[in-house]
C-alpha atoms as a PDB file:
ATOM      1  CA  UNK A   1     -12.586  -1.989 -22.394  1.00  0.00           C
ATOM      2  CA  UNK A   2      -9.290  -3.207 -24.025  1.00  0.00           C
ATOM      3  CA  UNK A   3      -5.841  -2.520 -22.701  1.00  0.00           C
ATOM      4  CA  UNK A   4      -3.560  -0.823 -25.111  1.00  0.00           C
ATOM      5  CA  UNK A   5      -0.111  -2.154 -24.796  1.00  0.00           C
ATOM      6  CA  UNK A   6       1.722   0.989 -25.871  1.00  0.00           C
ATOM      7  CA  UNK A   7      -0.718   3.067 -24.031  1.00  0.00           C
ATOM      8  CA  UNK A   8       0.075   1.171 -20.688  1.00  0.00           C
ATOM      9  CA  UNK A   9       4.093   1.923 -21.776  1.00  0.00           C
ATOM     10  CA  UNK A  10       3.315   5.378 -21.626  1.00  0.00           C
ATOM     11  CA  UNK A  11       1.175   5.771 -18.589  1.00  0.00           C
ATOM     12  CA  UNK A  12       3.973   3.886 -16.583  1.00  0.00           C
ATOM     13  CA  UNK A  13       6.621   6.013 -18.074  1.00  0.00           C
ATOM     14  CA  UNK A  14       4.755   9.292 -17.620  1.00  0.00           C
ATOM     15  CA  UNK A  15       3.817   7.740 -14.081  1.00  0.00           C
ATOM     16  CA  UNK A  16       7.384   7.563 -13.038  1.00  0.00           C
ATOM     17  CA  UNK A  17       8.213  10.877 -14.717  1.00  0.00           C
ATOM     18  CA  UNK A  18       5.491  12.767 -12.215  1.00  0.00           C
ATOM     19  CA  UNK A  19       6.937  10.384  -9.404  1.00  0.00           C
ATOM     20  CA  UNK A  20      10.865  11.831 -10.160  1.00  0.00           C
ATOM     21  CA  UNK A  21       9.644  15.090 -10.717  1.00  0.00           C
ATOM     22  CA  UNK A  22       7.767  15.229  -6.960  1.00  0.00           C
ATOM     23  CA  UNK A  23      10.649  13.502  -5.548  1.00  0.00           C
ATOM     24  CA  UNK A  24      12.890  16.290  -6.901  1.00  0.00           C
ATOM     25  CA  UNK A  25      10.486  19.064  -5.234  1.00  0.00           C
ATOM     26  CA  UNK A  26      10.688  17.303  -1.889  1.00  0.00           C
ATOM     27  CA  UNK A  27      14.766  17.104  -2.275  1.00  0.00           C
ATOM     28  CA  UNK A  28      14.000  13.031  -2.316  1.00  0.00           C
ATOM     29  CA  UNK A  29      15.664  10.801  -4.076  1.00  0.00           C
ATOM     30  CA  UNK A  30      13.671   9.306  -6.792  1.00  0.00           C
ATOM     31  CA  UNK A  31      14.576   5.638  -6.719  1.00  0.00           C
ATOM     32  CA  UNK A  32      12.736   5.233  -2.710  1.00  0.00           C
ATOM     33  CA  UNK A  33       9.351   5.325  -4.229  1.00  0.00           C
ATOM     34  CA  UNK A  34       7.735   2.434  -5.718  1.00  0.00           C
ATOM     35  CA  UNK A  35       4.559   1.997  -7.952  1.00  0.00           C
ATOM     36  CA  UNK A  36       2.227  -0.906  -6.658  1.00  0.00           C
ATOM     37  CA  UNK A  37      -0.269  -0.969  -9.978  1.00  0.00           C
ATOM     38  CA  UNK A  38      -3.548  -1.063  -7.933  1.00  0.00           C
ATOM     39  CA  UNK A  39      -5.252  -4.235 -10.164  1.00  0.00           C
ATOM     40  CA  UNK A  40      -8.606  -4.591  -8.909  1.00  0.00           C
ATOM     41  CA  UNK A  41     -10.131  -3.457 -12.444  1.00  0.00           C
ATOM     42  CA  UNK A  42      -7.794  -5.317 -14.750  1.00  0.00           C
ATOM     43  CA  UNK A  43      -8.435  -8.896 -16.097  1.00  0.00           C
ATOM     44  CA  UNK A  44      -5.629 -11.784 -15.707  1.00  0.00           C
ATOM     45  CA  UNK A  45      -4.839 -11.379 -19.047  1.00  0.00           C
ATOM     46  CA  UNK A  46      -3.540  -7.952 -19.141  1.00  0.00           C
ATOM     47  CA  UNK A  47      -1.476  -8.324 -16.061  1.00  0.00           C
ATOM     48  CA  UNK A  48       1.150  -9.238 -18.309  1.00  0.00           C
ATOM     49  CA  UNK A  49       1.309  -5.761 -20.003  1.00  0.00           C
ATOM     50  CA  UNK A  50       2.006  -4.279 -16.446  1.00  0.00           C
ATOM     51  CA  UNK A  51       5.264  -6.575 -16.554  1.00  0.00           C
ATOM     52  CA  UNK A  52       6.601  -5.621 -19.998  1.00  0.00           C
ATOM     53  CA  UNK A  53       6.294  -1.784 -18.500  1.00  0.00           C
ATOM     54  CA  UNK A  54       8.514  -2.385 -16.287  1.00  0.00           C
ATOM     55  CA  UNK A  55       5.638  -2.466 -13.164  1.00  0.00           C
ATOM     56  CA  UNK A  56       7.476  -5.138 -10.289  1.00  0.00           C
ATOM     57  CA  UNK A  57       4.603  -4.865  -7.957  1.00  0.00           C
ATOM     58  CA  UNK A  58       1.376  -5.412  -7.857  1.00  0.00           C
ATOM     59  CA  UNK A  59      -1.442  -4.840  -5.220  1.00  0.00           C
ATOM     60  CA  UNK A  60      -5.209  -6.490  -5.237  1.00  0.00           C
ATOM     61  CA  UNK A  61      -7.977  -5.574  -3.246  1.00  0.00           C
ATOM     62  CA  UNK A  62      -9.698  -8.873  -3.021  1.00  0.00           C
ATOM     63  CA  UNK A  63      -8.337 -12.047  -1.898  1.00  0.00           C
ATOM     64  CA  UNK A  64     -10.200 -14.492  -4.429  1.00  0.00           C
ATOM     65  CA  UNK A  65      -8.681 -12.036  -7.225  1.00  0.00           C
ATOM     66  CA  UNK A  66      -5.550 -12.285  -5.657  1.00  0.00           C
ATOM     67  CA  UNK A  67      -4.919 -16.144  -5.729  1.00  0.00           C
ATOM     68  CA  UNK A  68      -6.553 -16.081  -9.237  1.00  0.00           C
ATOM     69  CA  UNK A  69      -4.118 -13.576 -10.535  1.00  0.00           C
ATOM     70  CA  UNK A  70      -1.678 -14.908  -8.573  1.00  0.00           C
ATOM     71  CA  UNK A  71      -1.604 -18.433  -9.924  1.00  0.00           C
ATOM     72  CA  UNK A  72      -1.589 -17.352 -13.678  1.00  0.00           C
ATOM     73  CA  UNK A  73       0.714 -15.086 -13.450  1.00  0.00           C
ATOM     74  CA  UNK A  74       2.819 -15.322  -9.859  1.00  0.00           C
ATOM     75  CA  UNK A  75       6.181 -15.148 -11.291  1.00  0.00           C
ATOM     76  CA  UNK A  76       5.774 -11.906 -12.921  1.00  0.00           C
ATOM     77  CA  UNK A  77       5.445  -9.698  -9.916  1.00  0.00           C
ATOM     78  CA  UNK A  78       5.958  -9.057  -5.988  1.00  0.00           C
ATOM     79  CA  UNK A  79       2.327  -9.671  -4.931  1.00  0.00           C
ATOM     80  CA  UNK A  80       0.728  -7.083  -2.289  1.00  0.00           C
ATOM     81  CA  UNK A  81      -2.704  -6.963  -0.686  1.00  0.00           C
ATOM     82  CA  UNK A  82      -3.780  -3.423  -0.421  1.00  0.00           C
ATOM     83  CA  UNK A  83      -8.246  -4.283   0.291  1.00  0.00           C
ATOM     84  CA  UNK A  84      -9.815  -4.190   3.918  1.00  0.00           C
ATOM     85  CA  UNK A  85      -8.571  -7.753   5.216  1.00  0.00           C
ATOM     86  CA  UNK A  86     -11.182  -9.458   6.907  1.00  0.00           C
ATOM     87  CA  UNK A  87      -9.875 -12.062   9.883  1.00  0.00           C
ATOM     88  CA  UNK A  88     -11.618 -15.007   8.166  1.00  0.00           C
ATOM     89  CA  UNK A  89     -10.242 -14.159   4.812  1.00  0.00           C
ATOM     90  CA  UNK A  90      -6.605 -14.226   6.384  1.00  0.00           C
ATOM     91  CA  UNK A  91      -6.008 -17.768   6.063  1.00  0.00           C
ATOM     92  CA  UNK A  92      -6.586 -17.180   1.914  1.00  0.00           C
ATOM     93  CA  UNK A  93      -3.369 -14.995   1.498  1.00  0.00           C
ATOM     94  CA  UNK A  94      -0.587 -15.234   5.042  1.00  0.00           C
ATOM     95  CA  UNK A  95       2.116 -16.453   3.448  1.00  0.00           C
ATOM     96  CA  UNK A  96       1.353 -15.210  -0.013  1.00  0.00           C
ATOM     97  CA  UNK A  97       1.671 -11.699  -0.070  1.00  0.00           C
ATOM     98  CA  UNK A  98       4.991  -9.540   0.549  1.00  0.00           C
ATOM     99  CA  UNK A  99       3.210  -7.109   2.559  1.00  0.00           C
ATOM    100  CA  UNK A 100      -0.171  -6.418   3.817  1.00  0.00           C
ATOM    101  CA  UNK A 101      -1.422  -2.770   3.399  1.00  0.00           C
ATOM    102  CA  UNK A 102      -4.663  -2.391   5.356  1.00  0.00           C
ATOM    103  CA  UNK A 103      -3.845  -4.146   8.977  1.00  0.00           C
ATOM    104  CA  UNK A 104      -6.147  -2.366  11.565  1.00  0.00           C
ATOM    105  CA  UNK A 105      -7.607  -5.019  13.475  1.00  0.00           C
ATOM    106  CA  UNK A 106      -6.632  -6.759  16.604  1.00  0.00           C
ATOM    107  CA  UNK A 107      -8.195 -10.227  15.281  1.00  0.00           C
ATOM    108  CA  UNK A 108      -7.212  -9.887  12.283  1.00  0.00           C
ATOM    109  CA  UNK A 109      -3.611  -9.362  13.494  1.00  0.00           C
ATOM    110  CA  UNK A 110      -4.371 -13.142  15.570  1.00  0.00           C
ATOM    111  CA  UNK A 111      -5.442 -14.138  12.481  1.00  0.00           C
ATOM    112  CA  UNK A 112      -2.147 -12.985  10.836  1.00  0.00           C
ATOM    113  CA  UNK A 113       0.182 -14.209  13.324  1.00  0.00           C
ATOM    114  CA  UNK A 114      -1.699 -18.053  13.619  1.00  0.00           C
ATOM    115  CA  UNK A 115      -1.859 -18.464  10.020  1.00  0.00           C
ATOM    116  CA  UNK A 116       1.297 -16.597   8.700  1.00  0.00           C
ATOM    117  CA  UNK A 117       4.727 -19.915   7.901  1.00  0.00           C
ATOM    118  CA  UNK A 118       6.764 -16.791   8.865  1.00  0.00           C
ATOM    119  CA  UNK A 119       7.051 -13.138   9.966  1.00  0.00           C
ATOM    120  CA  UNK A 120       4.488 -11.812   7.847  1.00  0.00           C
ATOM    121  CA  UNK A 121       5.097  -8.004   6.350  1.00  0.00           C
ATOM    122  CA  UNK A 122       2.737  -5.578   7.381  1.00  0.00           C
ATOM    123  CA  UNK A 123       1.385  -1.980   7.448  1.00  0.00           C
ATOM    124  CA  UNK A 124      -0.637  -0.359   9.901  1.00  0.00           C
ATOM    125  CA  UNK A 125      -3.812   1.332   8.118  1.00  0.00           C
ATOM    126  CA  UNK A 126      -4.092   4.636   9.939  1.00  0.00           C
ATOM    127  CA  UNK A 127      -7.994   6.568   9.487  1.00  0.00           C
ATOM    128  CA  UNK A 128      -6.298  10.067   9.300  1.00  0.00           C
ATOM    129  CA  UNK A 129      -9.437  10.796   7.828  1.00  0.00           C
ATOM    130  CA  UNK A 130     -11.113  10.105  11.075  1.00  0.00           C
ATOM    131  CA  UNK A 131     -14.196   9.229   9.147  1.00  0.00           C
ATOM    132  CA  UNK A 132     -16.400   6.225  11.149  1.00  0.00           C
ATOM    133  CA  UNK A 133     -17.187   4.740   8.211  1.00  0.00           C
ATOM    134  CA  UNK A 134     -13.090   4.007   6.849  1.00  0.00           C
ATOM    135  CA  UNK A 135     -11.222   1.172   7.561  1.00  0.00           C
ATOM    136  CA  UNK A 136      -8.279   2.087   9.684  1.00  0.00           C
ATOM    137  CA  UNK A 137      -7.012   3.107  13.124  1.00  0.00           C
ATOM    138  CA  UNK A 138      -7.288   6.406  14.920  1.00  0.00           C
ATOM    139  CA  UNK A 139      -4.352   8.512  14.777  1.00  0.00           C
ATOM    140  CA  UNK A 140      -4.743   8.621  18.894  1.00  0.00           C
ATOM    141  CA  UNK A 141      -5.259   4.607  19.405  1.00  0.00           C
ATOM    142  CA  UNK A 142      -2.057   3.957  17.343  1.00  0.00           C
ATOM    143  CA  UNK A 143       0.387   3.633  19.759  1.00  0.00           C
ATOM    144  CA  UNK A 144      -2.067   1.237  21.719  1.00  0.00           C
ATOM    145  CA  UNK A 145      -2.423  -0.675  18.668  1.00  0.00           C
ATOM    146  CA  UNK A 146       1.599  -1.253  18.031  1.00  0.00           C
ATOM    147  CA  UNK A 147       1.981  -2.216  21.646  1.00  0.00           C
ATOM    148  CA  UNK A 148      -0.590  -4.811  21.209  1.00  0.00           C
ATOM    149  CA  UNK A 149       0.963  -5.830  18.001  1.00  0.00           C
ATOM    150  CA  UNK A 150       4.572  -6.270  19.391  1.00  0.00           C
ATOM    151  CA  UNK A 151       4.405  -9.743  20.877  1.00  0.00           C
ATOM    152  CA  UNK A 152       2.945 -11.497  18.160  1.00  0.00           C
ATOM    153  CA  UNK A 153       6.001 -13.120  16.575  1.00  0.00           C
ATOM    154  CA  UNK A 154       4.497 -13.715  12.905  1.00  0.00           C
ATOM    155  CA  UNK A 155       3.266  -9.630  12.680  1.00  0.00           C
ATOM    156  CA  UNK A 156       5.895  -7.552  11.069  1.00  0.00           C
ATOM    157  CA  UNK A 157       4.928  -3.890  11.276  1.00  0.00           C
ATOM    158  CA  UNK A 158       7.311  -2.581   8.227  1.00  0.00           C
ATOM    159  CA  UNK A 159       5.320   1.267   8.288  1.00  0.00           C
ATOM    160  CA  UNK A 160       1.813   2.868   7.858  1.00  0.00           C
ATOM    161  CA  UNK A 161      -0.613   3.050   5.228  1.00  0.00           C
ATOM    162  CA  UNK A 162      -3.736   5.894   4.887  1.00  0.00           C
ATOM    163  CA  UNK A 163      -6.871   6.948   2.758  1.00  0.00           C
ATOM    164  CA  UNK A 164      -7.502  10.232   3.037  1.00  0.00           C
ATOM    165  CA  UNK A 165     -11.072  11.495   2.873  1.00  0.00           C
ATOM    166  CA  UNK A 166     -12.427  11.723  -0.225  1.00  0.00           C
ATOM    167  CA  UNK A 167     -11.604  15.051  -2.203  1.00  0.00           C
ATOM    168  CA  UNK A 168     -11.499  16.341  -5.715  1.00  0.00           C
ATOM    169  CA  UNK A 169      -8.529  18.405  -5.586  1.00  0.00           C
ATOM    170  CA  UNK A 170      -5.155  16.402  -4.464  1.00  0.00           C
ATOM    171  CA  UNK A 171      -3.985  19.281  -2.462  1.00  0.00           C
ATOM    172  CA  UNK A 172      -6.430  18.648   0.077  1.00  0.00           C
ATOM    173  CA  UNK A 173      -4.868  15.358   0.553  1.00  0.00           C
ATOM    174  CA  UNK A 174      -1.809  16.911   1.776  1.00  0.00           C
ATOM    175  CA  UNK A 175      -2.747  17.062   5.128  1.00  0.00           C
ATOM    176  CA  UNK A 176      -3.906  13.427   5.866  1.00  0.00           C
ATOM    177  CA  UNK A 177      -0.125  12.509   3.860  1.00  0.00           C
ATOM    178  CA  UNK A 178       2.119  14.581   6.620  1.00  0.00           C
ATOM    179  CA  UNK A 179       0.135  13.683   9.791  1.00  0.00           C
ATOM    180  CA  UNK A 180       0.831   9.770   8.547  1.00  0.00           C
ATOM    181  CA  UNK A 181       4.576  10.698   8.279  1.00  0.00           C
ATOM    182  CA  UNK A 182       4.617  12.699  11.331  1.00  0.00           C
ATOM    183  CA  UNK A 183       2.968   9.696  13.297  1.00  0.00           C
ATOM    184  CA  UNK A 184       5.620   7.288  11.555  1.00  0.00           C
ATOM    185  CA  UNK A 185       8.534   9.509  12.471  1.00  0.00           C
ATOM    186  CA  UNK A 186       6.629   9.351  16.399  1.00  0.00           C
ATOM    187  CA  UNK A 187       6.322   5.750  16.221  1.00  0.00           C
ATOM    188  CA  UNK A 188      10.076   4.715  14.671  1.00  0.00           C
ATOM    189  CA  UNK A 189      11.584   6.926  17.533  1.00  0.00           C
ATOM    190  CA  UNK A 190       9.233   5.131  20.388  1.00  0.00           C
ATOM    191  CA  UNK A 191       8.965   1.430  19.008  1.00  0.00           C
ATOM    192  CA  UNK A 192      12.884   0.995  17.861  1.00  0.00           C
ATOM    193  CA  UNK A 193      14.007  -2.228  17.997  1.00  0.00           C
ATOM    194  CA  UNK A 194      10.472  -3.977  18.440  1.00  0.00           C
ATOM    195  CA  UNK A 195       8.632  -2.407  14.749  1.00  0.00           C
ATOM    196  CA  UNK A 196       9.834  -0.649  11.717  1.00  0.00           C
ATOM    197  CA  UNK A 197       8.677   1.832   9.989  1.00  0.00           C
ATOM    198  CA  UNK A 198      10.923   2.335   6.422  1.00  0.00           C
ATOM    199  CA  UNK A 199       7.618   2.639   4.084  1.00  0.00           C
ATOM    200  CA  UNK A 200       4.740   4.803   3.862  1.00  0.00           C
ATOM    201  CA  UNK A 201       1.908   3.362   1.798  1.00  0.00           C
ATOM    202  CA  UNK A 202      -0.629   6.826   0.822  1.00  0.00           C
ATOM    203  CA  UNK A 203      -1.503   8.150  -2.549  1.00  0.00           C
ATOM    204  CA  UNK A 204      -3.680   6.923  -5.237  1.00  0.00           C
ATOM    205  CA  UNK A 205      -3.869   7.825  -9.084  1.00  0.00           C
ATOM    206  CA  UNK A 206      -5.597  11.396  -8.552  1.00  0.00           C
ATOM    207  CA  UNK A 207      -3.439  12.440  -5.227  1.00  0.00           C
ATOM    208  CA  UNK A 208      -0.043   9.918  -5.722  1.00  0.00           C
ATOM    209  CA  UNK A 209       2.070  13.488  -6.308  1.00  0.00           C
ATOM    210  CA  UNK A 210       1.431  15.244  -3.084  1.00  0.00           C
ATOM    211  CA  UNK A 211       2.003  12.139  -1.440  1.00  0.00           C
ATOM    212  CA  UNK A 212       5.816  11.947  -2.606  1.00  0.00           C
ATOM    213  CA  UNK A 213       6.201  15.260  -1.329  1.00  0.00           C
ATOM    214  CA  UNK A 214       5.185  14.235   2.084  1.00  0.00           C
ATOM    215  CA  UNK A 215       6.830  11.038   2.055  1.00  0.00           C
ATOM    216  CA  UNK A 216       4.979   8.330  -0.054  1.00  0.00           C
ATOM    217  CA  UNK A 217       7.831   5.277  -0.682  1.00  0.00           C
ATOM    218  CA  UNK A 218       4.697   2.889  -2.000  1.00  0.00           C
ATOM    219  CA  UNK A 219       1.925   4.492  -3.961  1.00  0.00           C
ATOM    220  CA  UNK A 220      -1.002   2.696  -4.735  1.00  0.00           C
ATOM    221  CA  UNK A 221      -2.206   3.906  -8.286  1.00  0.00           C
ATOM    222  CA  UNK A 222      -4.024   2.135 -11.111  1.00  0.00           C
ATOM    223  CA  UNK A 223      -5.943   4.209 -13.868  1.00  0.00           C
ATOM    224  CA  UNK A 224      -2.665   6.755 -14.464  1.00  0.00           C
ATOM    225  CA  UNK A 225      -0.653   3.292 -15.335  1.00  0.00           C
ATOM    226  CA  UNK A 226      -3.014   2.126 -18.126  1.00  0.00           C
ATOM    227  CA  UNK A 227      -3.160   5.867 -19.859  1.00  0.00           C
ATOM    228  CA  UNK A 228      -6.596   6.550 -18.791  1.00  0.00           C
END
């Protein structure tokens, strides 16, 4: 399918109208939430259209996508990994990426902290959904998990990131969004000084609304941006 320049103006405008609009619900102020286009589905080529939208960040979901992308066109955009990270695929983006969504993993967070030139920008993937099949840390193990993150110099927790379950309605998101804030508020008061936790990564295309009014600063949508 092509990509319609003026119709991926329009679903980034209306994007960020829907964004203001739940920000003004919440009494937030619009300008601490920021798209990352979810790219997985769009060629190299079309990245470009993101870009003359106004889009400044970008997220992939695989890391052979993401160097491809990356090296045609790098320049354009703040580059983000928002896929299941696998320890052996580590080595492919540390250093690459502004911030790493889906951190849940003990050896991938070795993995992170060998590999990574420098602090390396992360978020803790939280399984609010508590499904055994979902990527992602239990809600109850979380605190565990940033203690065992804390002395690994090159790991920089900067917040959480969820999926909720699956659901047809967004509403029924809502819940999974304020128990990830709620843990995040926990977490900033008990781990000061040693992790941060400034962004919330949760919403997608069909739930990104509900996720500003719990708290969203990154949402990670993709079809809404190219008007379809």
């Amino acid at each position: 399918m092509s990509t319609d320049p003026e119709a991926v103006r329009a679903g980034v405008a209306a994007t960020r109208e829907r964004i203001d609009a739940a920000c003004a619900r919440a009494g937030r102020e619009p300008g601490v939430v920021e798209i990352v286009a979810a790219v997985k589905y769009l060629a190299v080529e079309d990245l470009p259209l993101l870009h003359a939208a106004g889009v400044r960040r970008v997220g992939e979901n695989r890391t052979d996508q993401l160097l491809a992308k990356q090296a045609a066109c790098g320049d354009l955009f703040t580059w983000d990994f928002i896929g299941h990270l696998q320890s052996r695929k580590v080595k492919d983006i540390a250093g690459r990426v502004d911030l790493i969504h889906s951190l849940s993993t003990a050896s991938t967070a070795a993995q992170v902290d060998g590999r990574s030139p420098a602090p390396q920008d992360v978020l803790v993937e939280v399984n609010t959904a508590r499904d055994p099949d979902k990527e992602g840390v239990a809600p109850e193990d979380l605190d565990a998990f940033l203690e065992l993150l804390a002395p690994l110099a090159n790991v920089a927790v900067r917040g959480l990131m969820t999926m909720p379950a699956f659901a047809t309605e967004p509403e029924a998101s809502r819940g999974a969004f304020a128990e990830l804030r709620a843990l995040a508020a926990r977490a900033a008061e008990r781990w000061a000084g040693t992790h941060a936790f400034g962004h919330l990564s949760m919403g997608t295309s069909q739930d990104f609304e509900v996720a500003v009014e719990e708290g969203a600063t990154l949402v990670r949508v993709g079809s809404v941006l190219l008007g379809r």
